[in-house]
C-alpha atoms as a PDB file:
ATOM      1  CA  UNK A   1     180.200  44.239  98.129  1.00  0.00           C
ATOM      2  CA  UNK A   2     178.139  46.806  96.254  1.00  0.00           C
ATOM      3  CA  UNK A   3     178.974  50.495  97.036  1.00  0.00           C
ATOM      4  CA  UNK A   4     176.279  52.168  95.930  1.00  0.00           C
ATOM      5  CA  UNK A   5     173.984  49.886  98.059  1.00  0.00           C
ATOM      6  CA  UNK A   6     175.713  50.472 101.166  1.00  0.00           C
ATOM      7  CA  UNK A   7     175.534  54.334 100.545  1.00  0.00           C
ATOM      8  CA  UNK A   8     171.514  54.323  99.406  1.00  0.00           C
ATOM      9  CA  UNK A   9     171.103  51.968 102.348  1.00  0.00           C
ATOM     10  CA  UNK A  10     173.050  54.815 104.876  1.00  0.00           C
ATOM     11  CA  UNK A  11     171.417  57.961 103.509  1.00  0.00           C
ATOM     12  CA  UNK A  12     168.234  56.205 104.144  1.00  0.00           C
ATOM     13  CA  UNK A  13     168.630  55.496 107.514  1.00  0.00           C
ATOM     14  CA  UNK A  14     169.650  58.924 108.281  1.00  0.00           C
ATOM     15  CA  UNK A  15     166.992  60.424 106.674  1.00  0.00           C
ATOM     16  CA  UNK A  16     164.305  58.242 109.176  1.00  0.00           C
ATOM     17  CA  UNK A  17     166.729  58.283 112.164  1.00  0.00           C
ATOM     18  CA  UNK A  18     165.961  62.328 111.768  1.00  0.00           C
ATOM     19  CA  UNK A  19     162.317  61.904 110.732  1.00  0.00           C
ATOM     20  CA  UNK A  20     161.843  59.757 114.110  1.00  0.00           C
ATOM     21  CA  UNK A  21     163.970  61.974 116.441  1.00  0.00           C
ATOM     22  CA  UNK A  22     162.967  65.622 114.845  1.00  0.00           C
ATOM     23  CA  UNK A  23     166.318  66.038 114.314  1.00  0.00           C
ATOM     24  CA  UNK A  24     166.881  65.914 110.486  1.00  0.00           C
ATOM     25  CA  UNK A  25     166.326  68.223 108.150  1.00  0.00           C
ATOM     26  CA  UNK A  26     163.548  66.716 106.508  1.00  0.00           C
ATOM     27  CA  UNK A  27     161.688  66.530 109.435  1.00  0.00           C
ATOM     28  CA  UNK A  28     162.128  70.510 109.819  1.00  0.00           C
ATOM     29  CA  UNK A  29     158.903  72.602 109.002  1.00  0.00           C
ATOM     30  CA  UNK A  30     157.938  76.388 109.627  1.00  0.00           C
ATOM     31  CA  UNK A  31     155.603  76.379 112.640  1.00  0.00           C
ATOM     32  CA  UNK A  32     151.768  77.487 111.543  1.00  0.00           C
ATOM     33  CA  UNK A  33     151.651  81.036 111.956  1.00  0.00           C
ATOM     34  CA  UNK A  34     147.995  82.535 112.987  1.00  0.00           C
ATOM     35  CA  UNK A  35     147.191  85.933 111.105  1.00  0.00           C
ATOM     36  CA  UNK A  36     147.052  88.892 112.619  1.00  0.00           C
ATOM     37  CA  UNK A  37     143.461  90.217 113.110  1.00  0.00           C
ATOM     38  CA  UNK A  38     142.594  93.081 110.710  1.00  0.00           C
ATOM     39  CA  UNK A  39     142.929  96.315 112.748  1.00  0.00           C
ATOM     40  CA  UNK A  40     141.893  99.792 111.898  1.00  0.00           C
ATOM     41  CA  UNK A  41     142.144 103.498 113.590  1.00  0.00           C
ATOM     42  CA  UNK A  42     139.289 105.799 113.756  1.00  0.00           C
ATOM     43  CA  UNK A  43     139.301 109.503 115.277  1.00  0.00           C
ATOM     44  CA  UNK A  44     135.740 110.959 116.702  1.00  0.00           C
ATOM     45  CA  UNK A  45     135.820 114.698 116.764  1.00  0.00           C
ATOM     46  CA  UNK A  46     133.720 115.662 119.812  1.00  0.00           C
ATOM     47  CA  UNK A  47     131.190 117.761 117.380  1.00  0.00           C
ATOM     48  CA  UNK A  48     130.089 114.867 115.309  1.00  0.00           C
ATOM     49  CA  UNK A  49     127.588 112.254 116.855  1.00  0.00           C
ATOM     50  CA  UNK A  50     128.576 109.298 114.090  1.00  0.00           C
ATOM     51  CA  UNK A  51     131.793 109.005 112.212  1.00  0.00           C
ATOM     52  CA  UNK A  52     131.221 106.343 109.218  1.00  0.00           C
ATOM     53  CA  UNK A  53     134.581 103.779 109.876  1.00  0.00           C
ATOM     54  CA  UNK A  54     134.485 102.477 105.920  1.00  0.00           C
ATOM     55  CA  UNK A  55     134.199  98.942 107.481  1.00  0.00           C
ATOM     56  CA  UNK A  56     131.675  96.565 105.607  1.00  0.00           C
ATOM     57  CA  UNK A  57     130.791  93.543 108.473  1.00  0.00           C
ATOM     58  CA  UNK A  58     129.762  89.944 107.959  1.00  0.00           C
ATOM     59  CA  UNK A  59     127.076  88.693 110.556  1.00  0.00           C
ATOM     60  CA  UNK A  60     128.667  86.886 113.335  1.00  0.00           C
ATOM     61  CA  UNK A  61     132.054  88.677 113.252  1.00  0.00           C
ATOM     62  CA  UNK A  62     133.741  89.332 116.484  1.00  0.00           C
ATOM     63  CA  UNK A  63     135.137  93.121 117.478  1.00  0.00           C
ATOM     64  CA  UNK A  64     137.147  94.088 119.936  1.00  0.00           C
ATOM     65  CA  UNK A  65     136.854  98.140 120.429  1.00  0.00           C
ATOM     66  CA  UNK A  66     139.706 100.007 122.397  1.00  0.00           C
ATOM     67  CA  UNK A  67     139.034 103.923 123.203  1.00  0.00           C
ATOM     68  CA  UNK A  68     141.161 106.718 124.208  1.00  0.00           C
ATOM     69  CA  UNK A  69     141.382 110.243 124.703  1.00  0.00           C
ATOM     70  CA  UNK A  70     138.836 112.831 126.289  1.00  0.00           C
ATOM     71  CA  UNK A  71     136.021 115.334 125.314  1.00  0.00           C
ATOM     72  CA  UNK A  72     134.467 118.322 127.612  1.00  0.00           C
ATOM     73  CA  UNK A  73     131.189 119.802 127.928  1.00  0.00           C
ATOM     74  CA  UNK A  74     130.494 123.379 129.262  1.00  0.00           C
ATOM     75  CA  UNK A  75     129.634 124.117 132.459  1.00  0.00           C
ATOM     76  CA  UNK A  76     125.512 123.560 132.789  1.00  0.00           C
ATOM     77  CA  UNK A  77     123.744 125.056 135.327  1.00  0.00           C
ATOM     78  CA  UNK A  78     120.012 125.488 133.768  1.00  0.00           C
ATOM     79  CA  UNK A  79     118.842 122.475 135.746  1.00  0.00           C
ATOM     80  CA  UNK A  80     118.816 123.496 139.831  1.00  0.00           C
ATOM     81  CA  UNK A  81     120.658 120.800 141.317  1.00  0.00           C
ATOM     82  CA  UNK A  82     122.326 119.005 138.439  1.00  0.00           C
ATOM     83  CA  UNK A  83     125.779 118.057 138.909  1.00  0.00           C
ATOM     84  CA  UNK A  84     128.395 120.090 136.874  1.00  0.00           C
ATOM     85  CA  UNK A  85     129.519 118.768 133.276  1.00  0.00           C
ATOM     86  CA  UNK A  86     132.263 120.562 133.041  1.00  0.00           C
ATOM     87  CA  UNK A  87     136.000 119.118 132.794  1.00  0.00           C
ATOM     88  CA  UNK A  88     137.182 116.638 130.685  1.00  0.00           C
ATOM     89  CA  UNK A  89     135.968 112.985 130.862  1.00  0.00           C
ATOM     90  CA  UNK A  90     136.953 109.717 129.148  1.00  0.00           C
ATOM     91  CA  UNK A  91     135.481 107.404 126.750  1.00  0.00           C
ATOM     92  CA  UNK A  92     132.735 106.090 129.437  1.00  0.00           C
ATOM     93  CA  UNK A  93     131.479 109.432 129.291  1.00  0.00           C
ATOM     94  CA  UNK A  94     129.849 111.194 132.261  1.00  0.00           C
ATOM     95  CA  UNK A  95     127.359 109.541 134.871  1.00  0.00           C
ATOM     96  CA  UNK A  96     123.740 110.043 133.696  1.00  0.00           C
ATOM     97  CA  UNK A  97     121.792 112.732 135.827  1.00  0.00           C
ATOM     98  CA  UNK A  98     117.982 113.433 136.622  1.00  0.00           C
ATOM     99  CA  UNK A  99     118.285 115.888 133.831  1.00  0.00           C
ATOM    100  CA  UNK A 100     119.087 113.500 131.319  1.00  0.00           C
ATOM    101  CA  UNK A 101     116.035 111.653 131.294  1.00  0.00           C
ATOM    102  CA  UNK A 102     114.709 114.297 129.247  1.00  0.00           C
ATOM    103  CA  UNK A 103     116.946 113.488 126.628  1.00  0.00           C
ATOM    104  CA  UNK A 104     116.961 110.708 123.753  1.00  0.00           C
ATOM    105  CA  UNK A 105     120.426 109.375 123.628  1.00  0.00           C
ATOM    106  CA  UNK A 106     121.134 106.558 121.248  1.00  0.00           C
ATOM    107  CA  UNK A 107     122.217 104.447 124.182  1.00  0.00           C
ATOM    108  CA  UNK A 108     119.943 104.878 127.541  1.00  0.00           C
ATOM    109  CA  UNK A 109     122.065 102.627 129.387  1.00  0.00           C
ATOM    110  CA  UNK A 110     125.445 104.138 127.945  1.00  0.00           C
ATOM    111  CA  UNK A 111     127.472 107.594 129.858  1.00  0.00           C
ATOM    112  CA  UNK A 112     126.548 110.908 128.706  1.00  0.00           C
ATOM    113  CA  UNK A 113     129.167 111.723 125.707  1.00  0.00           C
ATOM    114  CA  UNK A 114     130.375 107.993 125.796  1.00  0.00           C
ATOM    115  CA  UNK A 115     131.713 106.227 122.936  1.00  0.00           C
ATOM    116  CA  UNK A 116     129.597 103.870 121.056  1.00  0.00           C
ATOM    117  CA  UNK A 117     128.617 102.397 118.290  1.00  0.00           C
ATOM    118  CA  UNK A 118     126.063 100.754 115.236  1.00  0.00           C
ATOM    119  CA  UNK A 119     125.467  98.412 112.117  1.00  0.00           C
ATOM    120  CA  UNK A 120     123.612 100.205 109.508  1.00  0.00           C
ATOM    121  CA  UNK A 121     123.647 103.299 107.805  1.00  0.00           C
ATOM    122  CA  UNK A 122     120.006 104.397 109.482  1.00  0.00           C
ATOM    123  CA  UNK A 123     119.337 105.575 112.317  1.00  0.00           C
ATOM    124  CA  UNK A 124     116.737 102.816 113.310  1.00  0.00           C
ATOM    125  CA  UNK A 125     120.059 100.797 113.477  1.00  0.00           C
ATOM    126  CA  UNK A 126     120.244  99.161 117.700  1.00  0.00           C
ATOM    127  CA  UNK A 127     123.219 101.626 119.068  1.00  0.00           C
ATOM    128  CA  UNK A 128     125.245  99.483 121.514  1.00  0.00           C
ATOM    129  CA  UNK A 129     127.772 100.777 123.793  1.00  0.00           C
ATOM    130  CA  UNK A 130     131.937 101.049 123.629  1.00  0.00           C
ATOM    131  CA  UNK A 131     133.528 102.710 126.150  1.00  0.00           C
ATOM    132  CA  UNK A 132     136.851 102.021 127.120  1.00  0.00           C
ATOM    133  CA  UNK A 133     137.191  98.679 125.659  1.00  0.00           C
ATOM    134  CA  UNK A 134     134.216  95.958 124.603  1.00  0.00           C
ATOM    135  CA  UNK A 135     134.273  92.709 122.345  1.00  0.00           C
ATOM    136  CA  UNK A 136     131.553  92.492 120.498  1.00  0.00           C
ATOM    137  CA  UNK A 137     129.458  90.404 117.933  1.00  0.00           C
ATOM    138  CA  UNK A 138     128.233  91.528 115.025  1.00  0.00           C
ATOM    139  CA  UNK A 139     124.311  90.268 114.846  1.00  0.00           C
ATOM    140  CA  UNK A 140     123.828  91.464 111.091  1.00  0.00           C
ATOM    141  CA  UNK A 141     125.986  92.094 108.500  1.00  0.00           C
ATOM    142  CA  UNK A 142     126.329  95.910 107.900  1.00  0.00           C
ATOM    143  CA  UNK A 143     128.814  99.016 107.812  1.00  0.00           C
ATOM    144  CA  UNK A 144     130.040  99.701 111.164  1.00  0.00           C
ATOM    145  CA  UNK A 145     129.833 103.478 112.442  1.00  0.00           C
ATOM    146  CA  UNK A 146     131.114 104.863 115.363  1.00  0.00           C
ATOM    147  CA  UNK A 147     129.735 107.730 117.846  1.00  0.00           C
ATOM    148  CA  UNK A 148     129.207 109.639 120.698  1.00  0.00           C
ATOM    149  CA  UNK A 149     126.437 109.276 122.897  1.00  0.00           C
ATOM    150  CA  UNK A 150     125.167 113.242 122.907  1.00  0.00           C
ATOM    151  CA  UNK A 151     122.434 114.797 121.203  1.00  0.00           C
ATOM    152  CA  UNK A 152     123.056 117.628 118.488  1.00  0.00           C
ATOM    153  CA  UNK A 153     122.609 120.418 120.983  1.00  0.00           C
ATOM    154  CA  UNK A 154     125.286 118.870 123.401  1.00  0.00           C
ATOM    155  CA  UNK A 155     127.557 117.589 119.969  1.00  0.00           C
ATOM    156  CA  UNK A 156     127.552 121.625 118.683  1.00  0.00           C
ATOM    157  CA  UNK A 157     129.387 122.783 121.782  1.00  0.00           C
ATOM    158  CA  UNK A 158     131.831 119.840 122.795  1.00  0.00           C
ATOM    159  CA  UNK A 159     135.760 119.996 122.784  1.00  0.00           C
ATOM    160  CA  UNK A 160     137.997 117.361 121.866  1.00  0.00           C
ATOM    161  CA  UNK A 161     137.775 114.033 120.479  1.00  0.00           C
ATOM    162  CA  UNK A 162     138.066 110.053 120.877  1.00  0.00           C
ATOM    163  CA  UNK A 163     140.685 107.473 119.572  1.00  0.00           C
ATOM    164  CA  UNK A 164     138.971 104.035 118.550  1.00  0.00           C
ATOM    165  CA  UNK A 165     140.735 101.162 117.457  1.00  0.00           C
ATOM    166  CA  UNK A 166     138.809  98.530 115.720  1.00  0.00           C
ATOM    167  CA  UNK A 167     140.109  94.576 115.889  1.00  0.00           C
ATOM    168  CA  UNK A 168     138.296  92.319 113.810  1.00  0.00           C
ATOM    169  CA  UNK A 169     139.270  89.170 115.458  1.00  0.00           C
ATOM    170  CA  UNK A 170     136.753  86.907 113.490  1.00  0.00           C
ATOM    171  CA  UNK A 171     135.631  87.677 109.863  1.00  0.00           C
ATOM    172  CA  UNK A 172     132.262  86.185 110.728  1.00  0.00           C
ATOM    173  CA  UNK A 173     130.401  84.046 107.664  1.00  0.00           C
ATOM    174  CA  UNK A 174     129.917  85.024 104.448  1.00  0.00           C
ATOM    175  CA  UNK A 175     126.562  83.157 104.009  1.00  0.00           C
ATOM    176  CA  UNK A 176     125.063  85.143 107.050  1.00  0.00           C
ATOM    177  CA  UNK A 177     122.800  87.620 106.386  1.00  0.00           C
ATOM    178  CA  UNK A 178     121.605  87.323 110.546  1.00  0.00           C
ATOM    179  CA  UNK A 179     123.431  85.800 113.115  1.00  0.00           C
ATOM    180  CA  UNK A 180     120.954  83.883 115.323  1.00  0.00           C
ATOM    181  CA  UNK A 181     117.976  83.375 113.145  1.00  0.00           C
ATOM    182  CA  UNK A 182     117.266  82.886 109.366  1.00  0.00           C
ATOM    183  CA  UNK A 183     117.859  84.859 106.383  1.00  0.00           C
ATOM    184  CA  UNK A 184     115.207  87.812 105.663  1.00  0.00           C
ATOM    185  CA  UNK A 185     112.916  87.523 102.836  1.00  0.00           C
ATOM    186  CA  UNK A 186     113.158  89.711 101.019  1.00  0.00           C
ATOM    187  CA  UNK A 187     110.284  92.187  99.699  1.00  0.00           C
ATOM    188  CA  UNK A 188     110.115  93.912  96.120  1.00  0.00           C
ATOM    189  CA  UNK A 189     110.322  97.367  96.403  1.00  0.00           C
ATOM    190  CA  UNK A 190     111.985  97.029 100.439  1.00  0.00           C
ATOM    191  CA  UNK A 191     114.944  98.560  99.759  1.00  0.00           C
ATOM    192  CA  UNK A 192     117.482  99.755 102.245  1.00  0.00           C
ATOM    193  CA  UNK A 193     117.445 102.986 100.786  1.00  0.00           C
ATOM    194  CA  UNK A 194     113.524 102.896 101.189  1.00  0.00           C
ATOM    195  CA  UNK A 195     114.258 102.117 104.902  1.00  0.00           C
ATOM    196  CA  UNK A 196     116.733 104.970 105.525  1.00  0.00           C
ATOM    197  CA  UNK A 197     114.601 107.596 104.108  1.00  0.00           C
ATOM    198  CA  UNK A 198     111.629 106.677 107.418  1.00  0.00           C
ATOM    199  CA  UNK A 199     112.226 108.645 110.374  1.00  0.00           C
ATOM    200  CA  UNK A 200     113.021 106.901 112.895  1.00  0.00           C
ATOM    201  CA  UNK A 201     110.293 108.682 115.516  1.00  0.00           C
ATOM    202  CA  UNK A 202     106.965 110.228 114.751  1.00  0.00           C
ATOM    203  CA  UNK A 203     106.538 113.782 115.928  1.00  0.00           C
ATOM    204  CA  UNK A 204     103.504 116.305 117.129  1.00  0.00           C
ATOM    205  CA  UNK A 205     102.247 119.299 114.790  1.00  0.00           C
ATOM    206  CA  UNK A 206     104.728 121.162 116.382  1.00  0.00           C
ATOM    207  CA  UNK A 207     107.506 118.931 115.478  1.00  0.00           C
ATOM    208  CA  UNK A 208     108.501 117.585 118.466  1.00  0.00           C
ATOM    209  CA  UNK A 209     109.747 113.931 118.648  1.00  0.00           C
ATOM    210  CA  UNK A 210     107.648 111.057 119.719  1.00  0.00           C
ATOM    211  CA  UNK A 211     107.280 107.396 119.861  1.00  0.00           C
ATOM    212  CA  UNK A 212     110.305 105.181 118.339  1.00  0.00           C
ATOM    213  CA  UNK A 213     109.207 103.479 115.089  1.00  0.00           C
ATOM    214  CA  UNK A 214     109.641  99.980 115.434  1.00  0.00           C
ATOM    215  CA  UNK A 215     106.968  98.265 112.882  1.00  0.00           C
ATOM    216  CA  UNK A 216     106.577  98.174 109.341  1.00  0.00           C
ATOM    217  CA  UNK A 217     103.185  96.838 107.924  1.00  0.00           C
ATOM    218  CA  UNK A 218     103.624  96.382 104.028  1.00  0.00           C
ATOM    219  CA  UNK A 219      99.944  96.514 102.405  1.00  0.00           C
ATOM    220  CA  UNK A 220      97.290  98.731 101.090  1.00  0.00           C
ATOM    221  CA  UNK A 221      95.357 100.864 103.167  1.00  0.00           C
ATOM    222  CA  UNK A 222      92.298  98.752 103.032  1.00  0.00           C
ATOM    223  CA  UNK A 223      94.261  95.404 103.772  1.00  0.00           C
ATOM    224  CA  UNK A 224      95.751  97.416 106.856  1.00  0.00           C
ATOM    225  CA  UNK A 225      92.785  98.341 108.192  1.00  0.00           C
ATOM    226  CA  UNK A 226      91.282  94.667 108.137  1.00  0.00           C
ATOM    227  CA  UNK A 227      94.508  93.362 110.042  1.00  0.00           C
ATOM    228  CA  UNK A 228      93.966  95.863 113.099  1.00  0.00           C
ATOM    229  CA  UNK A 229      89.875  95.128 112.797  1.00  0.00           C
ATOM    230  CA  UNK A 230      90.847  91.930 112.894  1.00  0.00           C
ATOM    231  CA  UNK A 231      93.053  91.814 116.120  1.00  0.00           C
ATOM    232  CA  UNK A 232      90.848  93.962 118.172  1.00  0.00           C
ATOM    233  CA  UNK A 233      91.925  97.512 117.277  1.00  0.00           C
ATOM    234  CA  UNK A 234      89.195  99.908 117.185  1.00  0.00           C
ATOM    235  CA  UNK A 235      88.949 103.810 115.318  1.00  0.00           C
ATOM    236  CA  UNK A 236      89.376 106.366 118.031  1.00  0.00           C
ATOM    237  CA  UNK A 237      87.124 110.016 118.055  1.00  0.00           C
ATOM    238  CA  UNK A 238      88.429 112.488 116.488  1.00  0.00           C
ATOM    239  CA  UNK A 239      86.218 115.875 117.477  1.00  0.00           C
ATOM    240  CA  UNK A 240      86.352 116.622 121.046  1.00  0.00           C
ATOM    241  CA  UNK A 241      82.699 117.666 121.442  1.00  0.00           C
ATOM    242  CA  UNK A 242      82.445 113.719 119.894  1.00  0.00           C
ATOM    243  CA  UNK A 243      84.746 112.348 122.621  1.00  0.00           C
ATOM    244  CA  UNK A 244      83.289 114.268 125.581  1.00  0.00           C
ATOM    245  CA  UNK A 245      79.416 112.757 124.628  1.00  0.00           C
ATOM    246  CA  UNK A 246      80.837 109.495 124.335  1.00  0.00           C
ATOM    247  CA  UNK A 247      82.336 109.894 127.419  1.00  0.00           C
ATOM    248  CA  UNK A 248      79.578 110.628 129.350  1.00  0.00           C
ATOM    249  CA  UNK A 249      77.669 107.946 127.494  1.00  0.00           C
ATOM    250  CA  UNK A 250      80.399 105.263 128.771  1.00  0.00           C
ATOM    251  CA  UNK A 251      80.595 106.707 132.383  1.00  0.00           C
ATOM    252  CA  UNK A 252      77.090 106.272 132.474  1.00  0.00           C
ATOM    253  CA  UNK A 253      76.800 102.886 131.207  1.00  0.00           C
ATOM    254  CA  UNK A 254      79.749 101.781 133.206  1.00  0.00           C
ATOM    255  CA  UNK A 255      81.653 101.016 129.978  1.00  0.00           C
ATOM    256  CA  UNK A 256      85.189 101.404 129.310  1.00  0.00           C
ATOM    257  CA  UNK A 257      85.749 104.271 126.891  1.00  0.00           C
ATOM    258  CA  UNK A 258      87.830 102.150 123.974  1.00  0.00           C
ATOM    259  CA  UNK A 259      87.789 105.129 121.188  1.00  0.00           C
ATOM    260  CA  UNK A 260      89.342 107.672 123.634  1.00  0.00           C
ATOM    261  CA  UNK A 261      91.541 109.965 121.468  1.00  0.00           C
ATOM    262  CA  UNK A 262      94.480 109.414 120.880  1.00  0.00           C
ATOM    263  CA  UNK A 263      97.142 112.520 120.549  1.00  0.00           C
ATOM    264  CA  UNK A 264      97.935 113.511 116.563  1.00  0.00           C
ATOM    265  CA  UNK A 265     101.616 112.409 115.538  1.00  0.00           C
ATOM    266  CA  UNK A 266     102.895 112.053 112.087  1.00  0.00           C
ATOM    267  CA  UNK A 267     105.794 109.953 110.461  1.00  0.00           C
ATOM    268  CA  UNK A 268     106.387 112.437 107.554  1.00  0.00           C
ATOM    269  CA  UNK A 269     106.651 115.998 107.444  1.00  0.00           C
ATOM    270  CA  UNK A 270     104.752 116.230 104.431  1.00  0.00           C
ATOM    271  CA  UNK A 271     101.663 115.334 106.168  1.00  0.00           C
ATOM    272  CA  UNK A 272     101.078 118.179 108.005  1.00  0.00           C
END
């Protein structure tokens, strides 16, 4: 009888009695452990309306956003029957009165002072809303800032401050530049430096705010002109002794009056 056969022949039937049964050691590995989401703590004083979180997003990644912690407004009684703001209030923020449809908060849907948030550096960047809690997917990729939905005015006079904490619970793809739809192409000379210097509304002579600006036309101001001829557009009066004889001429005529002035806005200060 050979020894060493017997003893090779033993081992080896222990080692596949344990490989069969889970038993053995060799059969023993370390579960798969999944990592931990990335996770990251931002403070928003009250006086600030966007706090810049240092986080650089791929399109597609997933967020989950918890909030904490409360803010207060002063008391405001210069609209006659307007329901007190003062106290303290959460990260939802206060329900929206008549009064606030004369403001432009980044989110129209969102509480007044509520917690929310952007991707991009400009302002023409969609705001979206927080709150207490909200998942949510990054469309583009971007740097992710987060605010409070208040204008200056209300931002200057506000106590107290919000607790944010950020959960990136999918990293998103590193290919995509937009979630949802094809790469942009890119244009020389569109730079996203070029893009955060436009304002993001047009204002009046006396600088009050307008229209959003939600178009860019890239051309020459020949080539622009042809593209609105083109589609219909027409060149409106500009003198209002013109505009009041062509009005009268259209009533007259039963026409529709299709060069009606329009009122004067402006993108850029330096045009006025």
């Amino acid at each position: 009888m050979n020894i060493n056969k017997i003893t090779i022949s033993f081992t080896l039937a222990v080692l596949l009695w344990g490989v069969g049964t889970g038993t053995g050691r060799a059969a023993q590995s370390a579960p798969a452990k999944a990592s931990a989401p990335r996770s990251y703590e931002i403070d928003v004083p009250g006086k600030q309306q966007w706090v810049d979180t240092k986080i650089d997003l791929r399109g597609g990644a997933k967020l989950r956003f918890t909030a904490t912690g409360k803010m207060t407004y002063p008391t405001d009684t210069s609209y006659q029957g307007k329901m007190s703001t003062s106290g303290s209030f959460g990260p939802a923020g206060l329900p929206r009165g008549y009064a606030d449809l004369i403001h432009q908060y980044a989110v129209g849907d969102a509480g007044h002072g509520a917690v929310i948030g952007r991707i991009g550096t400009g302002d023409y960047a969609q705001a979206f809303q927080i709150g207490e809690s909200k998942e949510y997917v990054v469309p583009v990729a971007g740097r992710l800032y987060v605010g409070i939905n208040q204008s200056m005015s209300d931002a200057s006079k506000a106590d107290g401050s919000f607790h944010v904490k950020i959960e990136v619970l999918d990293e998103g793809s590193a290919t995509a530049a937009n979630a949802g739809g094809p790469a942009e192409t890119r244009i020389p000379g569109i730079t996203p430096q070029l893009l955060n210097n436009i304002p993001r509304r047009v204002s009046d002579p006396q600088g009050r705010p307008g229209d959003m600006v939600n178009v860019l036309i890239v051309g020459t101001q020949d080539q622009v002109v042809q593209a609105f001829t083109t589609g219909g557009w027409v060149q409106v009066d500009k003198s209002v002794e013109g505009s009041v004889l062509n009005a009268v001429l259209e009533t007259v005529e039963k026409k529709d009056y299709l060069t009606m002035p329009m009122s004067t806005l402006y993108l850029f200060t330096l045009n006025r």
